[in-house]
C-alpha atoms as a PDB file:
ATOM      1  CA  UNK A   1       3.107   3.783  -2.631  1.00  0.00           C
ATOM      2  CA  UNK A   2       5.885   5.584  -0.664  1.00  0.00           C
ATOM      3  CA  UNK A   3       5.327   6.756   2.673  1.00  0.00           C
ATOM      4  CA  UNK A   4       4.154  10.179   3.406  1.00  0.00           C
ATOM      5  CA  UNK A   5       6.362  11.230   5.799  1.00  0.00           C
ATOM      6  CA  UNK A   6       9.531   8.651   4.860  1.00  0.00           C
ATOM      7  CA  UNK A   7      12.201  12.048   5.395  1.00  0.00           C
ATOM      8  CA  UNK A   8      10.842  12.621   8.807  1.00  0.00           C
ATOM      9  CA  UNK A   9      10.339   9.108   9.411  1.00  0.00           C
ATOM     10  CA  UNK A  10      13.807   8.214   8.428  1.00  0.00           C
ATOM     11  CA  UNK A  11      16.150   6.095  10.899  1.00  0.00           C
ATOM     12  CA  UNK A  12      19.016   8.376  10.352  1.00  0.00           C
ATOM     13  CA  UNK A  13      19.938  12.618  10.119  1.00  0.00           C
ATOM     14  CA  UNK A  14      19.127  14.304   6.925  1.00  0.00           C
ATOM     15  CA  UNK A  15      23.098  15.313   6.819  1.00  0.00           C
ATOM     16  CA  UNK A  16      23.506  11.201   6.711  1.00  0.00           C
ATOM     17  CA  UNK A  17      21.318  10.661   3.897  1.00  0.00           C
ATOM     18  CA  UNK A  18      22.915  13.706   1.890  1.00  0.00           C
ATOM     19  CA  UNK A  19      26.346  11.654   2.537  1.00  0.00           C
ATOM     20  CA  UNK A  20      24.854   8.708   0.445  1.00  0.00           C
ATOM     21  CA  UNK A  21      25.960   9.450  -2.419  1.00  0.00           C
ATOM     22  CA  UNK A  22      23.554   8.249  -5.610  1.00  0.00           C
ATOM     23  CA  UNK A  23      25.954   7.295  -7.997  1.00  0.00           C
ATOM     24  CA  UNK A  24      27.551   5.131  -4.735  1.00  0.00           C
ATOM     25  CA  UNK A  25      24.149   3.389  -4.047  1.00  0.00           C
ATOM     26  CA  UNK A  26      23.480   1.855  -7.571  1.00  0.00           C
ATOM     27  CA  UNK A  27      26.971   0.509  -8.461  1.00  0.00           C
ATOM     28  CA  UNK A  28      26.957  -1.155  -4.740  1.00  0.00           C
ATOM     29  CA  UNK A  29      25.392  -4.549  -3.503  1.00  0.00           C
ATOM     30  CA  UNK A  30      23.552  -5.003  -0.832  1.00  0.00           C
ATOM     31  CA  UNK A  31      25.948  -7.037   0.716  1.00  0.00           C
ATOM     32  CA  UNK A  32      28.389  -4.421   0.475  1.00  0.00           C
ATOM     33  CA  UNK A  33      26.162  -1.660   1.841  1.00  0.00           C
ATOM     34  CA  UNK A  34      25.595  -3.566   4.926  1.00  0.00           C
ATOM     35  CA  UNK A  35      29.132  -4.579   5.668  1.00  0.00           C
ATOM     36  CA  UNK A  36      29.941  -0.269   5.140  1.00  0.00           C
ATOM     37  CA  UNK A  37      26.551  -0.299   7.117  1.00  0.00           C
ATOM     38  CA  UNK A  38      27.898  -1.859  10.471  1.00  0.00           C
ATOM     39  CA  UNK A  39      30.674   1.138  10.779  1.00  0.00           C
ATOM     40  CA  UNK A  40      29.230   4.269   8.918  1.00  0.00           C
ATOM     41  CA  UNK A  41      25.471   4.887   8.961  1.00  0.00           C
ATOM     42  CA  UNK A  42      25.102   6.481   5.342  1.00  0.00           C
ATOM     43  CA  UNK A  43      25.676   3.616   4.655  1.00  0.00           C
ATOM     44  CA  UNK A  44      22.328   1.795   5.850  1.00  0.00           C
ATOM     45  CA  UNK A  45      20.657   5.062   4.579  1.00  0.00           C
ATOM     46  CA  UNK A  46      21.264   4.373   0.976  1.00  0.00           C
ATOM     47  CA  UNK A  47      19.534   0.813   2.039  1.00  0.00           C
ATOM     48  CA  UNK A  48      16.775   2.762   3.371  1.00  0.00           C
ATOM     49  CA  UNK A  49      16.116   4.658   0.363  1.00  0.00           C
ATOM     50  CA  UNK A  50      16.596   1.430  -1.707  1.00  0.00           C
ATOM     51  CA  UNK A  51      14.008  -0.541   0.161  1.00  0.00           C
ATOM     52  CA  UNK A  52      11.599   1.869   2.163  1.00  0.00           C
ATOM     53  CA  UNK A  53       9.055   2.080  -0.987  1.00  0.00           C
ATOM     54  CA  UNK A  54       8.629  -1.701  -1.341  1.00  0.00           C
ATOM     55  CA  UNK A  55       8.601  -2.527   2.603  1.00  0.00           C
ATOM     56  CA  UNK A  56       6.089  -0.094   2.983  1.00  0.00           C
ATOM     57  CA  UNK A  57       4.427  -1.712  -0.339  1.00  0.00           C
ATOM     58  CA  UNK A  58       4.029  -5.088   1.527  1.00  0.00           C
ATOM     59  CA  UNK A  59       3.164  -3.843   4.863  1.00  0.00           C
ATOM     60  CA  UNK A  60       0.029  -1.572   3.271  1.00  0.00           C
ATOM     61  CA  UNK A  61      -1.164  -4.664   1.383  1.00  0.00           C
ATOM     62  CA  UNK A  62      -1.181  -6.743   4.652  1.00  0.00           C
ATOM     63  CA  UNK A  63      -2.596  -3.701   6.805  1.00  0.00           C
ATOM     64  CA  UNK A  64      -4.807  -1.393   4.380  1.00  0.00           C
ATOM     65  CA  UNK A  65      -4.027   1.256   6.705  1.00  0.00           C
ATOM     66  CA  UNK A  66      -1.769   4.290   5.890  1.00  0.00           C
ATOM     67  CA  UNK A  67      -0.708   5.763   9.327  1.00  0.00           C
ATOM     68  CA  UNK A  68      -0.374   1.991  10.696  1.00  0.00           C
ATOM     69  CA  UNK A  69       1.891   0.991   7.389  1.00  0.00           C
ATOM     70  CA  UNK A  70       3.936   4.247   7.962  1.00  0.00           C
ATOM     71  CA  UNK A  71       4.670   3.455  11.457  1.00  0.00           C
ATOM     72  CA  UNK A  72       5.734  -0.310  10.886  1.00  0.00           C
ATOM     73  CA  UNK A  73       8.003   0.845   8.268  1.00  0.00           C
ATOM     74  CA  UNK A  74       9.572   2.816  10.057  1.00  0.00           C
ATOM     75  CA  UNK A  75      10.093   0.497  12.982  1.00  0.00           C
ATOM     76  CA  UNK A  76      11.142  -2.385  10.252  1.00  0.00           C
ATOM     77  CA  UNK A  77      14.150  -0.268   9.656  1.00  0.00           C
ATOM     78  CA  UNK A  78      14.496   0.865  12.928  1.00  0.00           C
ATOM     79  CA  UNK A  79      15.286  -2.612  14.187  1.00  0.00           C
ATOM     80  CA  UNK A  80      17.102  -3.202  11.244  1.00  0.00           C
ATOM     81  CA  UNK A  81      19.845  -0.724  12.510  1.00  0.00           C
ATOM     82  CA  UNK A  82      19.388  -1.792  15.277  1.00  0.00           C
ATOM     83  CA  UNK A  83      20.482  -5.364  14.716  1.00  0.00           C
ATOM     84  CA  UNK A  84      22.713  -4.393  11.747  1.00  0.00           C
ATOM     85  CA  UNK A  85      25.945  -5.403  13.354  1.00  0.00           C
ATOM     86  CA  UNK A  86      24.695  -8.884  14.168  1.00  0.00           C
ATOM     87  CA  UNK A  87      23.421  -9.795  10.812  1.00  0.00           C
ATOM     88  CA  UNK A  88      25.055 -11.924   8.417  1.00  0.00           C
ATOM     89  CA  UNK A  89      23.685 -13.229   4.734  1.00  0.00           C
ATOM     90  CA  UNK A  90      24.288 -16.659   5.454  1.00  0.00           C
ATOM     91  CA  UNK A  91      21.576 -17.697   2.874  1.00  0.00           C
ATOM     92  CA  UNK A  92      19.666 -15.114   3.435  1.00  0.00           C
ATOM     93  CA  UNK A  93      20.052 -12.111   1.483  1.00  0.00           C
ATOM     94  CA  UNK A  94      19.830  -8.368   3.249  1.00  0.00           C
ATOM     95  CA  UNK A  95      16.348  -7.685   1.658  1.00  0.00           C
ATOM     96  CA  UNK A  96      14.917 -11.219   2.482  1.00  0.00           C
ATOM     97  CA  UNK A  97      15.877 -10.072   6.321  1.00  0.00           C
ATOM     98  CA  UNK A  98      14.009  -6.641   5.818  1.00  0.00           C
ATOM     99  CA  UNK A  99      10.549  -8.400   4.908  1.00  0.00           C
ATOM    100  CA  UNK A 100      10.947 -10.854   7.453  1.00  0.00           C
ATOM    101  CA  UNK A 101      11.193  -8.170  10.046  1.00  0.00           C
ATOM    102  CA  UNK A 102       7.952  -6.355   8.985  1.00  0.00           C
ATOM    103  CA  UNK A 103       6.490  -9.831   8.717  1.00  0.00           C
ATOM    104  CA  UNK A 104       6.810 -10.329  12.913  1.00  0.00           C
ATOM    105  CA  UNK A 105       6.097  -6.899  13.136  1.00  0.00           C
ATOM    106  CA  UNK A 106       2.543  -7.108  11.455  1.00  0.00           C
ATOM    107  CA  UNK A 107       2.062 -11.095  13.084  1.00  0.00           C
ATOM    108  CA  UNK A 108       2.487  -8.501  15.957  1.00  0.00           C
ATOM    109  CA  UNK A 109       0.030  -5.883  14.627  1.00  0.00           C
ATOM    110  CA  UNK A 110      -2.281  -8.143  14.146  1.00  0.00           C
ATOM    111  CA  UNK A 111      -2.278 -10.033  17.765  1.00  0.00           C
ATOM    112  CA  UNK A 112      -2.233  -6.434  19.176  1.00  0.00           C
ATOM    113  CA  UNK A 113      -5.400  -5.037  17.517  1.00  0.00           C
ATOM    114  CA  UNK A 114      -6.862  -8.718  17.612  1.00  0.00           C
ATOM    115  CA  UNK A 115      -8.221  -8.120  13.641  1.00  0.00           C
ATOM    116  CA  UNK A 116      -8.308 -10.512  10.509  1.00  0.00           C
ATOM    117  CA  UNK A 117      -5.423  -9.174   8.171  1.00  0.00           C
ATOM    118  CA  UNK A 118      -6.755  -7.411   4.953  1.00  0.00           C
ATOM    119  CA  UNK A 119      -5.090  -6.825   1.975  1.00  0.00           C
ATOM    120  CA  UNK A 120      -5.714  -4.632  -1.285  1.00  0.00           C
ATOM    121  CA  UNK A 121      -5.968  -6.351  -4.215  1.00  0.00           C
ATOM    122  CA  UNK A 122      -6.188  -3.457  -6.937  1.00  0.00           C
ATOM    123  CA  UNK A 123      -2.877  -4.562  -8.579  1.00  0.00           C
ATOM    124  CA  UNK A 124      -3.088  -8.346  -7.942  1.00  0.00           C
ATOM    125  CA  UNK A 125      -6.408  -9.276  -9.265  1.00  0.00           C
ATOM    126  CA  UNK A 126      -5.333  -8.060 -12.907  1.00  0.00           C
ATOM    127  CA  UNK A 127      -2.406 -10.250 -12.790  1.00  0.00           C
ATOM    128  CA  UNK A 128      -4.831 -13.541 -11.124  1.00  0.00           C
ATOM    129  CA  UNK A 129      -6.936 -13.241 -13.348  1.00  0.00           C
ATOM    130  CA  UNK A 130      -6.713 -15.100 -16.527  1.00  0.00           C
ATOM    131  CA  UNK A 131      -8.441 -12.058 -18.711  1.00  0.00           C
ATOM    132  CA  UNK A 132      -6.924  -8.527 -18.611  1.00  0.00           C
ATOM    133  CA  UNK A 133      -9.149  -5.434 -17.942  1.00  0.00           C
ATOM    134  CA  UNK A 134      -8.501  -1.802 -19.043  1.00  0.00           C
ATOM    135  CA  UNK A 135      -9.196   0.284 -15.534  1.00  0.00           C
ATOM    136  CA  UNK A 136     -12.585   1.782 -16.189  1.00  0.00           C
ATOM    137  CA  UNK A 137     -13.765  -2.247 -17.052  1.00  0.00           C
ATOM    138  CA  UNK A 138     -12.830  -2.977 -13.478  1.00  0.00           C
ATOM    139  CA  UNK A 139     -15.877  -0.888 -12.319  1.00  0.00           C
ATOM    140  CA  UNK A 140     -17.902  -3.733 -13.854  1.00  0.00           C
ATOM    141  CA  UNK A 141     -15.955  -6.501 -11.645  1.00  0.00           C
ATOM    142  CA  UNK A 142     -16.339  -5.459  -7.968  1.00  0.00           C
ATOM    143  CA  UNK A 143     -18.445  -8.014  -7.481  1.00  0.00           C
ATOM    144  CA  UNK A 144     -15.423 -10.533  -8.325  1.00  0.00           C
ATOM    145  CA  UNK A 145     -12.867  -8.428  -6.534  1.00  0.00           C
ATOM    146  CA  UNK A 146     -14.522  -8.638  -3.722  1.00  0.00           C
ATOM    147  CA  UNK A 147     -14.770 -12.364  -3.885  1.00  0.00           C
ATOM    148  CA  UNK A 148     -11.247 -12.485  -4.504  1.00  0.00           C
ATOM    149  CA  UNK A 149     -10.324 -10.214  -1.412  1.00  0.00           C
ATOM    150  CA  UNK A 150     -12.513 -12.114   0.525  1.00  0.00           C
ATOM    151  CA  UNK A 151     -10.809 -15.221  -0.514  1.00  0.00           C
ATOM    152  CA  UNK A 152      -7.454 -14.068  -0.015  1.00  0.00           C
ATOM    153  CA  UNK A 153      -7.945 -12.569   3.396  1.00  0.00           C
ATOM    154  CA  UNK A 154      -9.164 -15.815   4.307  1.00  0.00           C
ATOM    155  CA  UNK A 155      -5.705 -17.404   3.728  1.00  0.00           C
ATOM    156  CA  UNK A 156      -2.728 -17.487   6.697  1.00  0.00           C
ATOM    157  CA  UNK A 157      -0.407 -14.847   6.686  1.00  0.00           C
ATOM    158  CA  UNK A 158       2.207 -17.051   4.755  1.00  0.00           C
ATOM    159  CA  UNK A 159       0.274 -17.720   1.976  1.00  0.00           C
ATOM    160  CA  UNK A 160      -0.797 -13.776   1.351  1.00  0.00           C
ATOM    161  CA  UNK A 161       2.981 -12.710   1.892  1.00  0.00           C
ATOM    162  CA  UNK A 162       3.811 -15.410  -0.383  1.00  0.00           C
ATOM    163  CA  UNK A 163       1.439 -13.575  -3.007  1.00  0.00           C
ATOM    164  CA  UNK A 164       2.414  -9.750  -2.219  1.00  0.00           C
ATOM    165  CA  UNK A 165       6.404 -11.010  -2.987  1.00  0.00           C
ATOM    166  CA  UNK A 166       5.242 -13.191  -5.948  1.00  0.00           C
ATOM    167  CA  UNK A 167       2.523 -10.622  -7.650  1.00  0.00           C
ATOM    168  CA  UNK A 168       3.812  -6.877  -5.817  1.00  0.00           C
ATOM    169  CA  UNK A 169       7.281  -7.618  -5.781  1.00  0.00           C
ATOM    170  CA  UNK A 170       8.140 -10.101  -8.573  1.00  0.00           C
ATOM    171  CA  UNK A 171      10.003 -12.411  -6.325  1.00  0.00           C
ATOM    172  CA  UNK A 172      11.152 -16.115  -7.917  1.00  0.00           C
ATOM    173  CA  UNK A 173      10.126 -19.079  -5.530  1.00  0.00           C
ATOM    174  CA  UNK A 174      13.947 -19.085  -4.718  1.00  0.00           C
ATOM    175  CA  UNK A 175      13.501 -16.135  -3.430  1.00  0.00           C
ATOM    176  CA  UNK A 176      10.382 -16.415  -1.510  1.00  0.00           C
ATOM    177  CA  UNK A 177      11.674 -19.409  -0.214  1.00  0.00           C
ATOM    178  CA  UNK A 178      14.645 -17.227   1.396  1.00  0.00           C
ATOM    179  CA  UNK A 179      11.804 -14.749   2.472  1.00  0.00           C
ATOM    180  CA  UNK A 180       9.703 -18.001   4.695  1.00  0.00           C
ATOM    181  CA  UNK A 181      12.352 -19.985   5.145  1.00  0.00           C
ATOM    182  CA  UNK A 182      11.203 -23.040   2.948  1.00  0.00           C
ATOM    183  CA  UNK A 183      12.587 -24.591   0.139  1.00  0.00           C
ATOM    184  CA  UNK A 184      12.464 -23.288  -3.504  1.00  0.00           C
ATOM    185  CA  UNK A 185      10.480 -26.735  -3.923  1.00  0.00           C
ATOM    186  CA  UNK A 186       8.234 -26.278  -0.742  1.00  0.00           C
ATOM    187  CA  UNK A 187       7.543 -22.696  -1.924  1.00  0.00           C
ATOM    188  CA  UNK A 188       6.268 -24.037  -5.576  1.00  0.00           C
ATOM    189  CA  UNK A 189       4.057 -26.390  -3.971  1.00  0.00           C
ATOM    190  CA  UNK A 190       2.464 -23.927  -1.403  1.00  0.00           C
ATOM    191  CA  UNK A 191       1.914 -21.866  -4.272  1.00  0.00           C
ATOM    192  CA  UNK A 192      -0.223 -24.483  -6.224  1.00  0.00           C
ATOM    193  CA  UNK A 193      -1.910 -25.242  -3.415  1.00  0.00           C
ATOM    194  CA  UNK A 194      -2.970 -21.384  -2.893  1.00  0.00           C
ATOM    195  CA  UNK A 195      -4.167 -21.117  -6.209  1.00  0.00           C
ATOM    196  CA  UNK A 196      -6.318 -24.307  -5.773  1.00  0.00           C
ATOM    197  CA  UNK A 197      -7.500 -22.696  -2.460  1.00  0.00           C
ATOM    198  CA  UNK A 198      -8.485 -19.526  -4.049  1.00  0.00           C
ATOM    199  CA  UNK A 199     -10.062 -21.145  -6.858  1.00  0.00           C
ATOM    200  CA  UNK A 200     -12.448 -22.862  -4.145  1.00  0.00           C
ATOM    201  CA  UNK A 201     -12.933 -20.042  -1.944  1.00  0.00           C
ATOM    202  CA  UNK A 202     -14.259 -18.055  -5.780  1.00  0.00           C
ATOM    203  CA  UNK A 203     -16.536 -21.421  -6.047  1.00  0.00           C
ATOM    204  CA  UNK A 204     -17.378 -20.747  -2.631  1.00  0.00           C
ATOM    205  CA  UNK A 205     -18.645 -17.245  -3.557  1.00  0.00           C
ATOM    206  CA  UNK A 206     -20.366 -17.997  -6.752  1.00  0.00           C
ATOM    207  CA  UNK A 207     -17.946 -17.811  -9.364  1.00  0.00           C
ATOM    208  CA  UNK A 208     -17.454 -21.338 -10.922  1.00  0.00           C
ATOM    209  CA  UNK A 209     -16.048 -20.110 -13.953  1.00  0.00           C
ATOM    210  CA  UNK A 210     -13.374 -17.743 -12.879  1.00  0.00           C
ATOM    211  CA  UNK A 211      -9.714 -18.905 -13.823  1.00  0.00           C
ATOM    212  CA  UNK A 212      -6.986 -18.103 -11.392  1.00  0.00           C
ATOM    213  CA  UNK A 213      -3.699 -18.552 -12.884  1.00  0.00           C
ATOM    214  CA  UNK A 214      -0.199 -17.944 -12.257  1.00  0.00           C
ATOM    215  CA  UNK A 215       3.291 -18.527 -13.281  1.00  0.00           C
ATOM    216  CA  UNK A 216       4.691 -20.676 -10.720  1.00  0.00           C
ATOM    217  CA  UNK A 217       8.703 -20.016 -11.923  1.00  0.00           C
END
């Protein structure tokens, strides 16, 4: 789901983002965006346009809310210029930084408005669950969905961003690990232990028989 407003939104001028070229953006890195990034701000806008979809993505799934997603994008890549000039990879690849940013930033959002965080499971639940359903057989299911949502919003917020990269983003533990901060190993063990703890919380609620599964590469 993009954001409504992303052009007006956007960290930088329109005559910036016309500068960023779109035959430039896909044959360069990210690594080499950034390092044009810290002199000439087209440069960060190609970034912007690159990751603004999926960072909005992750911060609707933690916040269910539209106008509140659309604002903490925008301020994700607002202190991400900000900061540009001071970052370096280091282990921790340009995109990695991005969702760690708009991970604070909801923490934040969520000590502010002093609310559990909620998620939307739409997409997720058909890759948990161990049978596939064609869309109008979901209908059928909301009883389960809601067990699952209920399940997952009981988990901390590392364990549901560990999900959203994992299920929304297709992230390898590698990855995820550069996302947290943890250990490809650490992050393959949290992720078992998630999937136990969701297969309780589903006990929990009633559903004994419900396999969660996932691929845990």
């Amino acid at each position: 789901m993009r954001p409504r407003n992303s052009g007006s939104r956007s960290v930088f001028s329109s005559t910036e983002r016309e500068r960023a070229a779109p035959e430039l953006a896909a044959t360069e890195t990210d690594a080499q965006l950034v390092k044009r990034a810290k002199r000439d701000p087209s440069a960060f806008g190609i970034l912007y346009e690159r990751y603004v979809d999926r960072i909005y993505s992750y911060i609707y799934f933690r916040t269910s809310n539209e106008q509140d997603a659309e604002d903490l994008t925008a301020k994700t890549f607002y202190q991400a210029l900000a900061n540009i000039r001071r970052y370096s990879e280091r282990g921790l690849p340009f995109s990695a930084w991005l969702y760690r940013i708009a991970h604070n930033l909801i923490a934040n959002w969520h000590r502010d408005h002093q609310r559990r965080p909620q998620v939307s499971l739409d997409e997720v639940w058909g890759i948990l669950s161990r049978e596939r359903h064609a869309p109008d057989a979901l209908a059928e299911h909301n009883s389960e969905m809601d067990a699952l949502r209920a399940s997952i919003q009981s988990l901390p917020a590392d364990r549901q961003l560990l999900l959203m990269l994992k299920y929304g983003e297709g992230k390898s533990n590698l990855e995820i690990g550069r996302v947290l901060n943890r250990s490809e190993g650490a992050i393959k063990s949290l992720f078992h232990r998630t999937l136990d703890e969701l297969r309780r919380g589903m006990e929990k609620r009633g559903f004994s028989d419900h396999v969660l599964v996932g691929d845990d590469d």
